[in-house]
Protein backbone atom coordinates (compact mmCIF):
# COMPACT_ATOMS: atom_id res chain seq x y z
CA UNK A 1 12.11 5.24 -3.00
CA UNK A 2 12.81 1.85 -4.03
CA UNK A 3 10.55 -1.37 -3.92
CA UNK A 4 12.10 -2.50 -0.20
CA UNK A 5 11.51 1.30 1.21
CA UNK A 6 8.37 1.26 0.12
CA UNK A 7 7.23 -2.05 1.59
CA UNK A 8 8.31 -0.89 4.83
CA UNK A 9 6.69 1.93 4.46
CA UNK A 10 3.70 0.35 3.82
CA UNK A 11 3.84 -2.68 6.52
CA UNK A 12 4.26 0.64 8.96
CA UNK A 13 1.09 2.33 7.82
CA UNK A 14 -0.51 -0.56 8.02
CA UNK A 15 0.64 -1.56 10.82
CA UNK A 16 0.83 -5.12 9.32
CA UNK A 17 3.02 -7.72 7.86
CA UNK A 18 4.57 -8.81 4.52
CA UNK A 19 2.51 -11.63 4.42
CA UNK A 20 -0.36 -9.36 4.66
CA UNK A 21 0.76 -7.42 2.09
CA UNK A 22 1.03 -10.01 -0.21
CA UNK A 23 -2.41 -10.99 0.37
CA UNK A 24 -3.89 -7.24 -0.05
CA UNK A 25 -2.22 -7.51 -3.70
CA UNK A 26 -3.04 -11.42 -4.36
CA UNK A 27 0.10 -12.02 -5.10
CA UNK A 28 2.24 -14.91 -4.05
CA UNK A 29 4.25 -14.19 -0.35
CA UNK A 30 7.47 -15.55 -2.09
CA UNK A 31 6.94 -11.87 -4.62
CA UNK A 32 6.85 -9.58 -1.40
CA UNK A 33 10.05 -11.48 -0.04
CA UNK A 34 11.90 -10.53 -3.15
CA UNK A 35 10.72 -7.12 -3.35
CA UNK A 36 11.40 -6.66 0.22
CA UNK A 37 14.74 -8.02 -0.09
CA UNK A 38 15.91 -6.44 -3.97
CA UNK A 39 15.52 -9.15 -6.21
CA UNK A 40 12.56 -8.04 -8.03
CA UNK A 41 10.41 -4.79 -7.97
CA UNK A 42 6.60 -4.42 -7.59
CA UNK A 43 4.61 -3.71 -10.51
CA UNK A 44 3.18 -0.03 -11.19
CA UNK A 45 -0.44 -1.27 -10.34
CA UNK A 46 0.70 -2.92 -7.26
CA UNK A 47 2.54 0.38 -6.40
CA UNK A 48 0.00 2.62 -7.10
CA UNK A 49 -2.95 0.07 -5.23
CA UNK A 50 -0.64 0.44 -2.57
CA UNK A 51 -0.28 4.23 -2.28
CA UNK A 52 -4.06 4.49 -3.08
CA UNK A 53 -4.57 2.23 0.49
CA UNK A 54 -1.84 4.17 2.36
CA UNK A 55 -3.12 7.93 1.25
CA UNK A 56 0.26 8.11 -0.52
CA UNK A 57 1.14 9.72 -3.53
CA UNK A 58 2.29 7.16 -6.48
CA UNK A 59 4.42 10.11 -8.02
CA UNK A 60 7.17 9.82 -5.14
CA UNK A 61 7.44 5.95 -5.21
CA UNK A 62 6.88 5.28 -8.90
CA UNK A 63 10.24 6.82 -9.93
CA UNK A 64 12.22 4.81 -7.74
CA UNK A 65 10.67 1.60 -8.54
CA UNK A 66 11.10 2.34 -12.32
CA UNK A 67 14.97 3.12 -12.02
CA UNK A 68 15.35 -0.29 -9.99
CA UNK A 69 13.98 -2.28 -12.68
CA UNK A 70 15.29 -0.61 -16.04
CA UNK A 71 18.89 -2.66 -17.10
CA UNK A 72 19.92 0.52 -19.59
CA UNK A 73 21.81 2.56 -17.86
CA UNK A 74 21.10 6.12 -19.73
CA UNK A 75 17.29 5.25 -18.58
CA UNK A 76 18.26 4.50 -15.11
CA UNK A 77 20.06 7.36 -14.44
CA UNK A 78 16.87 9.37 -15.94
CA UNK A 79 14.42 7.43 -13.71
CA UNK A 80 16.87 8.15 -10.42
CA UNK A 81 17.14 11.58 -11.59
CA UNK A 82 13.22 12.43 -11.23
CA UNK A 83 12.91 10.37 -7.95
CA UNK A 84 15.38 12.99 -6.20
CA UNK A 85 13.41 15.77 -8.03
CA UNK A 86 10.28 13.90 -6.89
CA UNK A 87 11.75 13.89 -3.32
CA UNK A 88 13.01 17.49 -3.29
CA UNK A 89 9.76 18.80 -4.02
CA UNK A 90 7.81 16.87 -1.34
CA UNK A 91 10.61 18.36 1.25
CA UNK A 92 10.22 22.00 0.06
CA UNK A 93 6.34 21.32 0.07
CA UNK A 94 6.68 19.82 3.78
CA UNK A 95 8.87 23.00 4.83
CA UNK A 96 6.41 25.86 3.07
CA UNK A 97 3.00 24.32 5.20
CA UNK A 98 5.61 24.31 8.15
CA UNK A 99 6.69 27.94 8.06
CA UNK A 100 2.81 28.91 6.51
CA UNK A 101 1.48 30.33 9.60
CA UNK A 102 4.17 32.09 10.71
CA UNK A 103 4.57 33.78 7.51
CA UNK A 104 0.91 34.62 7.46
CA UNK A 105 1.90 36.29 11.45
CA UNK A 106 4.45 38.16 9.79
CA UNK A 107 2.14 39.19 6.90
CA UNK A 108 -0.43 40.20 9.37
CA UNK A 109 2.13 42.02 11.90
CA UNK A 110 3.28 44.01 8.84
CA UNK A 111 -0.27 44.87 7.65
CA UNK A 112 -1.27 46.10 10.84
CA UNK A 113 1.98 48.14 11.60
């Protein structure tokens, strides 16, 4: 997740705007408006205030935000690398506490039988 996902992410937990935003950090407007838009990325302590006021966790945004900034390329491959990792594990996570209770039917059923 990159620094303009992420604000979006966060205006639409918040259910407020950039501007906003800004203000929650105490940071200029003008620095949300460039993160919003790709010129610049947020800091880690502005990403990680933000995921702390959102009930998100900083080790699926960080990543991202740390392969936008990096200019080496070797690093920025490494960075993208462990956001998809960082992504892929949230998804399998999300589809084991789907399927948990009927697996724990089956389980059950089986015990019984």
């Amino acid at each position: 997740m990159n620094s303009p996902e992420f604000l979006l992410l966060v205006k639409a937990r918040l259910n407020c705007s950039y501007y906003k935003i800004a203000k929650i950090l105490d940071i200029q407007p003008t620095r949300i408006s460039s993160a919003k838009n790709g010129r610049e990325s947020l800091t880690e302590k502005q990403v990680i205030d933000l995921c702390k006021l959102i009930n998100h966790d900083p080790a699926k945004v960080l990543p991202g935000i740390l392969a936008e900034r990096t200019n080496d390329p070797e690093k920025k491959l490494i960075w993208e690398r462990v956001a998809q990792l960082a992504e892929k594990g949230a998804a399998t996570l999300t589809a084991v506490l789907i399927m948990a209770p009927a697996l724990l039917a089956v389980l059950e059923y089986s015990i019984l039988c």
